[in-house]
PDB file of N, CA and C in Angstrom:
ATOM      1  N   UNK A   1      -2.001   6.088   8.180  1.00  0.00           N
ATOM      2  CA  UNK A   1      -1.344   5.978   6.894  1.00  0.00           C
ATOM      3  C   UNK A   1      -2.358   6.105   5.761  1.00  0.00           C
ATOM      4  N   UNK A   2      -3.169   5.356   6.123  1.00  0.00           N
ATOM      5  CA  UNK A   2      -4.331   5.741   5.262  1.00  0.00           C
ATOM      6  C   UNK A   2      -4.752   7.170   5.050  1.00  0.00           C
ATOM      7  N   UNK A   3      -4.949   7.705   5.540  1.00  0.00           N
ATOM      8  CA  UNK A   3      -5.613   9.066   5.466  1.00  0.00           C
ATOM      9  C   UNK A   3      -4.671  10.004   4.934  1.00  0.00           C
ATOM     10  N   UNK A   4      -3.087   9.637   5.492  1.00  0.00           N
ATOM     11  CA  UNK A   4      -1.904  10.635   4.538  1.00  0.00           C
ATOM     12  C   UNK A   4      -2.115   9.928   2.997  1.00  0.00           C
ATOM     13  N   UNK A   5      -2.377   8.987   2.579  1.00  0.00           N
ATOM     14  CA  UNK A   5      -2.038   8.587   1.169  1.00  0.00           C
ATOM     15  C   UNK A   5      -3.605   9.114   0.544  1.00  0.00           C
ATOM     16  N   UNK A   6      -4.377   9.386   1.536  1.00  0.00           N
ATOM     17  CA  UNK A   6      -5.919   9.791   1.021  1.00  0.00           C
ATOM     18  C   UNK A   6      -5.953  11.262   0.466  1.00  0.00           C
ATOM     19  N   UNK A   7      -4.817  11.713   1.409  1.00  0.00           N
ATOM     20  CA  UNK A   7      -4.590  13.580   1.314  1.00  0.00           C
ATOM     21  C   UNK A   7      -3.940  13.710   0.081  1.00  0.00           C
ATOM     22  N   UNK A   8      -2.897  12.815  -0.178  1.00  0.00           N
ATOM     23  CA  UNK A   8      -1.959  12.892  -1.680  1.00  0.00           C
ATOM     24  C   UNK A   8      -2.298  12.234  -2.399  1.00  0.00           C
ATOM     25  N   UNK A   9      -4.305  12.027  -2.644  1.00  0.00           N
ATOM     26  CA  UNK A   9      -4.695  11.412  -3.320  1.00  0.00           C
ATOM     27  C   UNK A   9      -4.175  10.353  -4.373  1.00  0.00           C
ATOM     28  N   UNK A  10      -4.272   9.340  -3.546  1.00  0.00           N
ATOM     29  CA  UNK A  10      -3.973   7.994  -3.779  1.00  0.00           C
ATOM     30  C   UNK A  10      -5.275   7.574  -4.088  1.00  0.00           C
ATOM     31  N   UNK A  11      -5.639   6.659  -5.242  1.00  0.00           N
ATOM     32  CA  UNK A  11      -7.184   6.033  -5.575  1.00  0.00           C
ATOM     33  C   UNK A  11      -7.150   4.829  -5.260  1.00  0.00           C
ATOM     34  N   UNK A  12      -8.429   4.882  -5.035  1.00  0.00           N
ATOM     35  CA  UNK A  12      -8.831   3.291  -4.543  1.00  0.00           C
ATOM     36  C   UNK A  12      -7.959   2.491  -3.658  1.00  0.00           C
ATOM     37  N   UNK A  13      -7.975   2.726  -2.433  1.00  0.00           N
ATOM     38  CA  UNK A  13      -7.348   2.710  -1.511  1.00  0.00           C
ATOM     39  C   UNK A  13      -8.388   1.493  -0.851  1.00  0.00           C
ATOM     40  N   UNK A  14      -7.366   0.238  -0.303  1.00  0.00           N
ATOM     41  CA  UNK A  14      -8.024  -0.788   0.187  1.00  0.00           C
ATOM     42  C   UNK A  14      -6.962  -1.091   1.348  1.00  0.00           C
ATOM     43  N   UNK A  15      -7.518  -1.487   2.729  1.00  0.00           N
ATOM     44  CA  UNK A  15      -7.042  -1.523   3.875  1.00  0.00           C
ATOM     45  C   UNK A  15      -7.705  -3.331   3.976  1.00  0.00           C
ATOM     46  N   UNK A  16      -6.529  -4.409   4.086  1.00  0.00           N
ATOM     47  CA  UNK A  16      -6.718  -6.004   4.157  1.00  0.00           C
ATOM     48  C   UNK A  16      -6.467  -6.574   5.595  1.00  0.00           C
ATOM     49  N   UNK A  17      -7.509  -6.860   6.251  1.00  0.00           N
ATOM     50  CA  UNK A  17      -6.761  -7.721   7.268  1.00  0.00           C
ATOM     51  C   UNK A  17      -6.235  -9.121   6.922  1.00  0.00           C
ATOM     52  N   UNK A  18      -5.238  -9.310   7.365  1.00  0.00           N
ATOM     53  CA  UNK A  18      -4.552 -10.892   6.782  1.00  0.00           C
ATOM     54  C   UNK A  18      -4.025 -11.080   8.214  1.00  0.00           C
ATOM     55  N   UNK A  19      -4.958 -11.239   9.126  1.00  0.00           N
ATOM     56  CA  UNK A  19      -5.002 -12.248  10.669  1.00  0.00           C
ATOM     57  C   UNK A  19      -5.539 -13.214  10.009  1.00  0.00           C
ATOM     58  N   UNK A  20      -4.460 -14.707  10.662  1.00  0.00           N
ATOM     59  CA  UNK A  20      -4.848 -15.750  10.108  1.00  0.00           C
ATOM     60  C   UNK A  20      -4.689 -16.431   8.568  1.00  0.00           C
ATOM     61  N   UNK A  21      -4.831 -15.255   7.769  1.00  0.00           N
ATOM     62  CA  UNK A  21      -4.451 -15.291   6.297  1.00  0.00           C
ATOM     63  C   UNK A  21      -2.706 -16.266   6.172  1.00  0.00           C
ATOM     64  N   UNK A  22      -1.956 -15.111   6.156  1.00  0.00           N
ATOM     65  CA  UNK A  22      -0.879 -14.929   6.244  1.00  0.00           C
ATOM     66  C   UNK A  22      -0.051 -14.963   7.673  1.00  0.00           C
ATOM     67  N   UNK A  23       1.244 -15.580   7.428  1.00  0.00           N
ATOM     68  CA  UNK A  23       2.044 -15.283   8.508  1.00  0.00           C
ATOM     69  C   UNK A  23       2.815 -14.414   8.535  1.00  0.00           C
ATOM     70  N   UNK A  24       2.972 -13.761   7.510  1.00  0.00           N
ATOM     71  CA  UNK A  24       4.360 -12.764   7.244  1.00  0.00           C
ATOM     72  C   UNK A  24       3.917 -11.118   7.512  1.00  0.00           C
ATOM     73  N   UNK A  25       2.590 -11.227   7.530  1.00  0.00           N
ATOM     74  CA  UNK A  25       2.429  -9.486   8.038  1.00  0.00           C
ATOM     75  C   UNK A  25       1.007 -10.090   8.398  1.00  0.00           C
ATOM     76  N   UNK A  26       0.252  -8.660   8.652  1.00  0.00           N
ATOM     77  CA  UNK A  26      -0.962  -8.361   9.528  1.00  0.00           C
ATOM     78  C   UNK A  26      -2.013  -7.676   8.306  1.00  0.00           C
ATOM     79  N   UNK A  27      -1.527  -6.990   8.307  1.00  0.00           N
ATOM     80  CA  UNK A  27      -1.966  -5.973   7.007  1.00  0.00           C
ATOM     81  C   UNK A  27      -1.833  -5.403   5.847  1.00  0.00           C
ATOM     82  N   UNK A  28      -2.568  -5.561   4.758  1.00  0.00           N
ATOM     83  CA  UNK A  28      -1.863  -4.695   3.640  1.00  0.00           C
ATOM     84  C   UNK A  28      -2.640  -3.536   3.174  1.00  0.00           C
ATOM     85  N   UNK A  29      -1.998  -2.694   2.737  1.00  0.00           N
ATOM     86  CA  UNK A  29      -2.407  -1.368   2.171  1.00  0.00           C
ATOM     87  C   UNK A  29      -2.366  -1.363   0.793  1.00  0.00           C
ATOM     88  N   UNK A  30      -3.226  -1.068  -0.046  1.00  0.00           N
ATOM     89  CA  UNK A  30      -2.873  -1.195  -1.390  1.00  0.00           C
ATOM     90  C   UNK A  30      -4.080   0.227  -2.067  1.00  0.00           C
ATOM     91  N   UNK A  31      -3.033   0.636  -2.896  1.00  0.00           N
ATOM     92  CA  UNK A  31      -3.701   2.077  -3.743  1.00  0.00           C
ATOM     93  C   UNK A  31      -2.970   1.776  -4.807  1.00  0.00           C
ATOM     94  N   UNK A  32      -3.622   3.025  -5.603  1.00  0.00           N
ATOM     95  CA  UNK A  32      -2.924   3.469  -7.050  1.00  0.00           C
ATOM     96  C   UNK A  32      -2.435   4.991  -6.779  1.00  0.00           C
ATOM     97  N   UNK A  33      -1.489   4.989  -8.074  1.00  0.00           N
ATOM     98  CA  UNK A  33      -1.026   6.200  -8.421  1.00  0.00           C
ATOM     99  C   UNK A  33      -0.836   6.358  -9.977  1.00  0.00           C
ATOM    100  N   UNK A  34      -0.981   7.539 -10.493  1.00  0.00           N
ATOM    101  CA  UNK A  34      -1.095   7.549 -12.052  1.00  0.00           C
ATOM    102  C   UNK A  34      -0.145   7.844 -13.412  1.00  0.00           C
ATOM    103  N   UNK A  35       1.551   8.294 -11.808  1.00  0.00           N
ATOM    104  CA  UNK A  35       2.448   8.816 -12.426  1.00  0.00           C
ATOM    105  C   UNK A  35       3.705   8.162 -11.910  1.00  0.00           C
ATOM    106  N   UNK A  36       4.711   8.172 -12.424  1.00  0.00           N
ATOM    107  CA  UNK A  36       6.036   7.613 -11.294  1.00  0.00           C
ATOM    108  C   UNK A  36       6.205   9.078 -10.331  1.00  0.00           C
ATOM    109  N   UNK A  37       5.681  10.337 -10.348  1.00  0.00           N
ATOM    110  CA  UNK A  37       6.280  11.136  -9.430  1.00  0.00           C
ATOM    111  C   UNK A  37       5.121  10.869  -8.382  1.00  0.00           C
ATOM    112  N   UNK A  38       3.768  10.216  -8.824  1.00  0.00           N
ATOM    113  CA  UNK A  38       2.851  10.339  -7.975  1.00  0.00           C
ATOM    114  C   UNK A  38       3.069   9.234  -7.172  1.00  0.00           C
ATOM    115  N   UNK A  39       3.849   7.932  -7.394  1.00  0.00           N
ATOM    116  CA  UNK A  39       4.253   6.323  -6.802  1.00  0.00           C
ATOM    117  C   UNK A  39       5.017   7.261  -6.143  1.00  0.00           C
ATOM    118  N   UNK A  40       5.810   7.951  -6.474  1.00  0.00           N
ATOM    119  CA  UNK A  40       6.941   8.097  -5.513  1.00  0.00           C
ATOM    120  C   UNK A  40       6.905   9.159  -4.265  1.00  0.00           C
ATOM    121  N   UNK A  41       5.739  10.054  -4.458  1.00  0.00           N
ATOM    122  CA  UNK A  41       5.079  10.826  -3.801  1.00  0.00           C
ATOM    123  C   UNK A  41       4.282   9.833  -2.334  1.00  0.00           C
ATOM    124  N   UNK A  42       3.397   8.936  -3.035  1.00  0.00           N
ATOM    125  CA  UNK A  42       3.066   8.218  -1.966  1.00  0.00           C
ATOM    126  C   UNK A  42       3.646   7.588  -1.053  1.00  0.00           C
ATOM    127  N   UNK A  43       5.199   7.074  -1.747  1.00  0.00           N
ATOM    128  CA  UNK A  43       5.406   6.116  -0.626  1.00  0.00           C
ATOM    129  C   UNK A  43       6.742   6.743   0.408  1.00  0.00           C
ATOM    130  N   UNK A  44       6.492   8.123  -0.473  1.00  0.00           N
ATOM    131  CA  UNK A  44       7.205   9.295   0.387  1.00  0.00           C
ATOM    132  C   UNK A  44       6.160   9.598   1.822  1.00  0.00           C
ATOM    133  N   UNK A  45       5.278   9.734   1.748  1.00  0.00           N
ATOM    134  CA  UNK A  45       4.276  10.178   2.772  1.00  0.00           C
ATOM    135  C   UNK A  45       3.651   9.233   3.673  1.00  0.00           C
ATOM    136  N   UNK A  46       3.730   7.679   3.145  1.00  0.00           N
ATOM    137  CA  UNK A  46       3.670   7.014   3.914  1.00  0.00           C
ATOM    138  C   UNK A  46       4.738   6.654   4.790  1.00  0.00           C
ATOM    139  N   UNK A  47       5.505   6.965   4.647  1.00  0.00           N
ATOM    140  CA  UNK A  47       6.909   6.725   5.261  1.00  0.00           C
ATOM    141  C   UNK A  47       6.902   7.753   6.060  1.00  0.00           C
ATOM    142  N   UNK A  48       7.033   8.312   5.548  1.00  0.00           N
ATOM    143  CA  UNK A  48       7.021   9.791   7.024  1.00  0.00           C
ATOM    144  C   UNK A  48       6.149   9.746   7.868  1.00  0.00           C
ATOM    145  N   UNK A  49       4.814   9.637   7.293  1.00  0.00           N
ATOM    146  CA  UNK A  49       3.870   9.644   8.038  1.00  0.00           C
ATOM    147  C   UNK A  49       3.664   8.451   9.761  1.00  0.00           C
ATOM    148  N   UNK A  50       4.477   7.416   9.170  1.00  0.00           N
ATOM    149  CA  UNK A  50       4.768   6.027   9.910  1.00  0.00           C
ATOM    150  C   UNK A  50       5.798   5.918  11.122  1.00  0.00           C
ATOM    151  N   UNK A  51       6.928   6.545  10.327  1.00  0.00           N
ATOM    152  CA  UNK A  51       7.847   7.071  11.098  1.00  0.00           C
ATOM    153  C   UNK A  51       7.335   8.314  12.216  1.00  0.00           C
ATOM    154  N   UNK A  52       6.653   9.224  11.649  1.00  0.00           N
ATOM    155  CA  UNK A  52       6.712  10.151  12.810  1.00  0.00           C
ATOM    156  C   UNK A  52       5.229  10.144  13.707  1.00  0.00           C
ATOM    157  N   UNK A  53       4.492   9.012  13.288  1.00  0.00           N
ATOM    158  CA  UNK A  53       3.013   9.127  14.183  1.00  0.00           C
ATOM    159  C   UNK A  53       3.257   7.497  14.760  1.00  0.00           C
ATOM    160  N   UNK A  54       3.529   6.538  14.307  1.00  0.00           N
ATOM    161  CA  UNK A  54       3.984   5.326  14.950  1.00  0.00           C
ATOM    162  C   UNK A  54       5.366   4.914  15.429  1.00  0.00           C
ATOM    163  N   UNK A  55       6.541   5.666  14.723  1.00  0.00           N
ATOM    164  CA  UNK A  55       7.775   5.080  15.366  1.00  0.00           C
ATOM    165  C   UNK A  55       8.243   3.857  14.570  1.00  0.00           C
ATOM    166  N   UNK A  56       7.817   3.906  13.219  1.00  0.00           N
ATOM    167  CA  UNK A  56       8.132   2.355  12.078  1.00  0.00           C
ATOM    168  C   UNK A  56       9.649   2.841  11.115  1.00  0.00           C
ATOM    169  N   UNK A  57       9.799   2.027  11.387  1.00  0.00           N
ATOM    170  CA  UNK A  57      10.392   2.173  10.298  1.00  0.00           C
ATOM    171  C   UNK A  57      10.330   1.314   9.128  1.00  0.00           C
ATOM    172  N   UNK A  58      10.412   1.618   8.183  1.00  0.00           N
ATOM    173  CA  UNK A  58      10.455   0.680   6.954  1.00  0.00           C
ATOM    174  C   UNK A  58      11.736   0.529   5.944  1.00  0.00           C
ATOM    175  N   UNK A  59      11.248  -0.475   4.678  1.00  0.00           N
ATOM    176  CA  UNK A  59      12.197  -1.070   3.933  1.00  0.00           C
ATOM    177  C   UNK A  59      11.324  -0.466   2.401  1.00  0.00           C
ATOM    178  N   UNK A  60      11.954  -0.152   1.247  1.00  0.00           N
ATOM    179  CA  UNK A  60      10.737   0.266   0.421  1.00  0.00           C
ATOM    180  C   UNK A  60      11.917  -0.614  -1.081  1.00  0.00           C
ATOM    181  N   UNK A  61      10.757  -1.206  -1.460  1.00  0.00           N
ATOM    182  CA  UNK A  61      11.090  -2.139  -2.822  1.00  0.00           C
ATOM    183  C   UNK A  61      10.324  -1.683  -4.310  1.00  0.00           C
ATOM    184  N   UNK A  62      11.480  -2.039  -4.959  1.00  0.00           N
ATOM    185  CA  UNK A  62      10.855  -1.487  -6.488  1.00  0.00           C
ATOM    186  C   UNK A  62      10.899  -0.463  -6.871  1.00  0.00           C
ATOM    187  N   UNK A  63      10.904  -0.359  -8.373  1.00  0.00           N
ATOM    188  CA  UNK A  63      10.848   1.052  -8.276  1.00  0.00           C
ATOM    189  C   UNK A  63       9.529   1.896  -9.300  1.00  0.00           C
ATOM    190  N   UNK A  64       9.267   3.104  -8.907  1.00  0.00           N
ATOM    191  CA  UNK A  64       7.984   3.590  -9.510  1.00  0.00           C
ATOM    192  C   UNK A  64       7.950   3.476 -10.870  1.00  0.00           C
ATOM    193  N   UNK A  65       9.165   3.684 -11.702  1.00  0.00           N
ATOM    194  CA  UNK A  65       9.288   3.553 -13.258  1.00  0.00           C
ATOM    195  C   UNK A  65       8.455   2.167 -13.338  1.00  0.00           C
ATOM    196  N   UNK A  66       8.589   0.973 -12.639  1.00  0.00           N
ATOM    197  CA  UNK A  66       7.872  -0.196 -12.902  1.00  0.00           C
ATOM    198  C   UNK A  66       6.606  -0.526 -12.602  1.00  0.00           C
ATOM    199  N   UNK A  67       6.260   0.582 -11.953  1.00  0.00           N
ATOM    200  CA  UNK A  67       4.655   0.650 -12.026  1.00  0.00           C
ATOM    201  C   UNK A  67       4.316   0.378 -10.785  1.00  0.00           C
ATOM    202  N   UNK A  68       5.354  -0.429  -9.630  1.00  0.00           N
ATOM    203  CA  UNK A  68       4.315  -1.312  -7.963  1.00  0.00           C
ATOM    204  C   UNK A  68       5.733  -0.930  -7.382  1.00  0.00           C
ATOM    205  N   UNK A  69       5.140  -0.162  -6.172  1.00  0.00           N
ATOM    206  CA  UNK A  69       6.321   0.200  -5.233  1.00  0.00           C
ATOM    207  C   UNK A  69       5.798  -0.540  -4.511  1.00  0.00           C
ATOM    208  N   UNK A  70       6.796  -0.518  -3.447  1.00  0.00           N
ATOM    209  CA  UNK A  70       6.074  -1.911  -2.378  1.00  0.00           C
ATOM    210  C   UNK A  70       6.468  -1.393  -0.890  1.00  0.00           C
ATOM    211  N   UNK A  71       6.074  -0.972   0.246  1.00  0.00           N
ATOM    212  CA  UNK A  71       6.737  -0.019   1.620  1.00  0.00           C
ATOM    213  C   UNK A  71       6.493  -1.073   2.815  1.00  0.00           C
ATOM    214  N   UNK A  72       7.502  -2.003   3.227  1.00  0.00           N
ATOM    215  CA  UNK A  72       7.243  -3.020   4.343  1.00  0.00           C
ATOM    216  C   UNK A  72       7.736  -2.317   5.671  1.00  0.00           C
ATOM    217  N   UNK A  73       6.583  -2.218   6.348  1.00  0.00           N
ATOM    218  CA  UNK A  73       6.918  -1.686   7.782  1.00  0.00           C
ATOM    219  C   UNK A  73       6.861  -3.344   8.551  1.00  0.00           C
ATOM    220  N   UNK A  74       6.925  -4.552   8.812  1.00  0.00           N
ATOM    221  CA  UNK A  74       6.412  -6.068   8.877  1.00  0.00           C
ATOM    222  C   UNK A  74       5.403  -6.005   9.275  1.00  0.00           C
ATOM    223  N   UNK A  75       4.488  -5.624  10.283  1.00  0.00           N
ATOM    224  CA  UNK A  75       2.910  -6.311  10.506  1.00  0.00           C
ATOM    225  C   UNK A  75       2.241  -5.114   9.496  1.00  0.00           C
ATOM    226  N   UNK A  76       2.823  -4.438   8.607  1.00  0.00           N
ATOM    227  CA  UNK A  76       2.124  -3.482   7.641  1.00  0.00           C
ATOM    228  C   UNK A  76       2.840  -3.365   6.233  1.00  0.00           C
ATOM    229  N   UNK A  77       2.247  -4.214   5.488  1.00  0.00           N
ATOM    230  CA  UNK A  77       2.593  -4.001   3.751  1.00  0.00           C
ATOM    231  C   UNK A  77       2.032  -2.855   3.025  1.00  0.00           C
ATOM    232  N   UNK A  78       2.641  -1.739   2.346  1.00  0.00           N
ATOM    233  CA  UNK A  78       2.070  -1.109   1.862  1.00  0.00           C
ATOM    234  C   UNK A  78       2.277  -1.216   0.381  1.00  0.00           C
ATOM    235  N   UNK A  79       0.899  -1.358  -0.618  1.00  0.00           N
ATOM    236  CA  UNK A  79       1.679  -1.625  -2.214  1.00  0.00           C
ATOM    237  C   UNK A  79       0.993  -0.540  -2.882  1.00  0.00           C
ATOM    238  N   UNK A  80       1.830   0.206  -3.480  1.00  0.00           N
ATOM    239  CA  UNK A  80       1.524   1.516  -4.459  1.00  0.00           C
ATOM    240  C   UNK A  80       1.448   0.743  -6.207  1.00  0.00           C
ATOM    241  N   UNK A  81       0.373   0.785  -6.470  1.00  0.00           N
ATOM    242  CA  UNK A  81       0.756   0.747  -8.013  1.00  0.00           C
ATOM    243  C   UNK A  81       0.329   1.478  -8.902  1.00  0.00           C
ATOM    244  N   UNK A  82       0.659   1.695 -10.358  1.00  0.00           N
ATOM    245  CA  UNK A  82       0.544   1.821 -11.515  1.00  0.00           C
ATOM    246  C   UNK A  82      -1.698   0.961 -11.841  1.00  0.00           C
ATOM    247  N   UNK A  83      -2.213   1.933 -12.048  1.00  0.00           N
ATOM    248  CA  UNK A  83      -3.761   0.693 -12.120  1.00  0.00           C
ATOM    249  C   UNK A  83      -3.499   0.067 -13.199  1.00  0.00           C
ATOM    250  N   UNK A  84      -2.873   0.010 -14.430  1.00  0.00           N
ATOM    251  CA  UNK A  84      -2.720  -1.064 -15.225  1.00  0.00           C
ATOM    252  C   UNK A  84      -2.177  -2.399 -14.185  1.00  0.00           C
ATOM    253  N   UNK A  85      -0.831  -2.222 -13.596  1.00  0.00           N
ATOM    254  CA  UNK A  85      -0.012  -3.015 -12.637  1.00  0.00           C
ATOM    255  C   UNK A  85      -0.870  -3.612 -11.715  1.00  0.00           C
ATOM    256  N   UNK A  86      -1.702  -3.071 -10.929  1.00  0.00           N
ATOM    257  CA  UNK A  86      -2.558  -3.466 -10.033  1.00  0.00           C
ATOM    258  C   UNK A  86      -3.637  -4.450 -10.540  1.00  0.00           C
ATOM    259  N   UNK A  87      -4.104  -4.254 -11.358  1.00  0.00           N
ATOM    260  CA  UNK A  87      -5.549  -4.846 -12.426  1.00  0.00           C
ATOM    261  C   UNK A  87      -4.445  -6.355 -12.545  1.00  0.00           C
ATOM    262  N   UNK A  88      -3.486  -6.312 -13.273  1.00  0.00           N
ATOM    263  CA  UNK A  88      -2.517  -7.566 -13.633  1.00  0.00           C
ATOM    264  C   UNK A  88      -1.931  -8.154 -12.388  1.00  0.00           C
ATOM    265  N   UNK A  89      -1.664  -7.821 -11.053  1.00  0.00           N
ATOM    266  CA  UNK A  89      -1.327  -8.846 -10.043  1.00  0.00           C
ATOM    267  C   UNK A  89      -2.609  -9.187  -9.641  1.00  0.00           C
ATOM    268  N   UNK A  90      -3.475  -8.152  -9.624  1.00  0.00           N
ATOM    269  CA  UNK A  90      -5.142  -8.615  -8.855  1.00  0.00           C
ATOM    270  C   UNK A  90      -4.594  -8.865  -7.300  1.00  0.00           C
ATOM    271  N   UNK A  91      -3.900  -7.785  -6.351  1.00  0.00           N
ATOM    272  CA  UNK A  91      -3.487  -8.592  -5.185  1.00  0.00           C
ATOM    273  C   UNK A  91      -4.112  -8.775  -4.459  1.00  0.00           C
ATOM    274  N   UNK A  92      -5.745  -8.257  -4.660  1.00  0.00           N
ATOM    275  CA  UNK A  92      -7.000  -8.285  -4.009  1.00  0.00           C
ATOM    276  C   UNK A  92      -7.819  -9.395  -3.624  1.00  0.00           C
ATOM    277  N   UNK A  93      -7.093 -10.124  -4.931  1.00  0.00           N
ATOM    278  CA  UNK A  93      -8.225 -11.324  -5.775  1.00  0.00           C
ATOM    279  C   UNK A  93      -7.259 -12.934  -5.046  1.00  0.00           C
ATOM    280  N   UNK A  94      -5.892 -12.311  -4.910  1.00  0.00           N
ATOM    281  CA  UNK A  94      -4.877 -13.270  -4.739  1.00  0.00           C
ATOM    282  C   UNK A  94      -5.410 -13.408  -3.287  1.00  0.00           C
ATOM    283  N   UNK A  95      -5.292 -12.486  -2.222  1.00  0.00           N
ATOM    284  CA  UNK A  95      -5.692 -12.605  -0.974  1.00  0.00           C
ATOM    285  C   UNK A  95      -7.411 -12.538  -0.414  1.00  0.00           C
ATOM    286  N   UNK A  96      -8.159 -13.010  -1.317  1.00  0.00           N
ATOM    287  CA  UNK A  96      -9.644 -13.101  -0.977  1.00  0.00           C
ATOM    288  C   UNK A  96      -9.948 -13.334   0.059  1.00  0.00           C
ATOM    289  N   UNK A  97      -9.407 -14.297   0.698  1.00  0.00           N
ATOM    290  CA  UNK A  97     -10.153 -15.238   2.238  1.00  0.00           C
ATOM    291  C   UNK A  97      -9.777 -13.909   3.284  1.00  0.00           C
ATOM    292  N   UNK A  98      -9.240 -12.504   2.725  1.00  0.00           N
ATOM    293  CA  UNK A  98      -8.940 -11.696   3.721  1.00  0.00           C
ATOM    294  C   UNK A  98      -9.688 -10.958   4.228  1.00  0.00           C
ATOM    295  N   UNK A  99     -10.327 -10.040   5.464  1.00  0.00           N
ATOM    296  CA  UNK A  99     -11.127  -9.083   5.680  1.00  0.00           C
ATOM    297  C   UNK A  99     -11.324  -7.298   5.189  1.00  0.00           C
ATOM    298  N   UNK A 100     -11.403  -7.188   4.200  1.00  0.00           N
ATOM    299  CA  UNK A 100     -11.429  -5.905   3.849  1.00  0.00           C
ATOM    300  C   UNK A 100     -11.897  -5.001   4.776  1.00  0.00           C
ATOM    301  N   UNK A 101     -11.426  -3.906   5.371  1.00  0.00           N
ATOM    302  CA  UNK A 101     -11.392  -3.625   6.375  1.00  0.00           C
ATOM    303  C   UNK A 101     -12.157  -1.982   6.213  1.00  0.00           C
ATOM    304  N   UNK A 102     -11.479  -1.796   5.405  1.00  0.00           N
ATOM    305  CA  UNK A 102     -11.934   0.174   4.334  1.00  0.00           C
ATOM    306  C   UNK A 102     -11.371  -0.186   3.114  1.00  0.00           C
ATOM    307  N   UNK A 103     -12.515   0.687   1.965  1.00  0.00           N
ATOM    308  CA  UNK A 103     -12.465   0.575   1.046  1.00  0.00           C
ATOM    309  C   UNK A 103     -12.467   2.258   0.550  1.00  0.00           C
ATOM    310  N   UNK A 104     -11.646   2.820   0.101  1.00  0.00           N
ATOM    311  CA  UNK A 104     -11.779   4.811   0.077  1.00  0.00           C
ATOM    312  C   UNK A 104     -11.826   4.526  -1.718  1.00  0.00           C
ATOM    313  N   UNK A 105     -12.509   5.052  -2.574  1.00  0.00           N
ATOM    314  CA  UNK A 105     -12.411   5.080  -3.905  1.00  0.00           C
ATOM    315  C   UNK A 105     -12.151   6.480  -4.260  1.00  0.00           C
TER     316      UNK A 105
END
């Protein structure tokens, strides 16, 4: 998933382990995008990409006009945002005690 959102250049792309962190998933994915066609581009490709190389299916929340799409496969969160949006949840900063796993800028 990573590497499809890397191809439809997605920035700053951070891969979280949250073993132990969290109980509600495993992992989160978190990038930017700079446009609502580009939010909506990503979480187009992650979805496909999930579906047809893992067999996931997902649930996808929010919408790109608001800046943070959000793509829950459950042991995999994926959050697309707006970098103003992203800078203001800090979801990086919220989940610290987590293992950063890849960091793609």
């Amino acid at each position: 998933m990573v590497d499809a959102l890397e191809e439809k250049k997605a920035e700053n792309i951070v891969l979280m382990d949250l073993h132990g962190v969290v109980s509600f998933t495993d992992y989160f994915i978190i990038c930017s995008g700079t446009s609502d066609r580009m939010l909506d581009s990503l979480a187009d490709v992650v979805q496909t990409t999930a579906k047809r190389d893992f067999k996931l299916s997902s649930k996808l929340e929010g919408r790109s006009s608001d800046g943070w799409l959000l793509v829950d496969f459950g042991d995999i969160i994926v959050h697309l945002f707006y970098p103003e949006q992203r800078e203001y949840y800090q979801i990086e900063q919220l989940w610290n005690q987590s293992k950063v796993l890849l960091r793609v800028q």
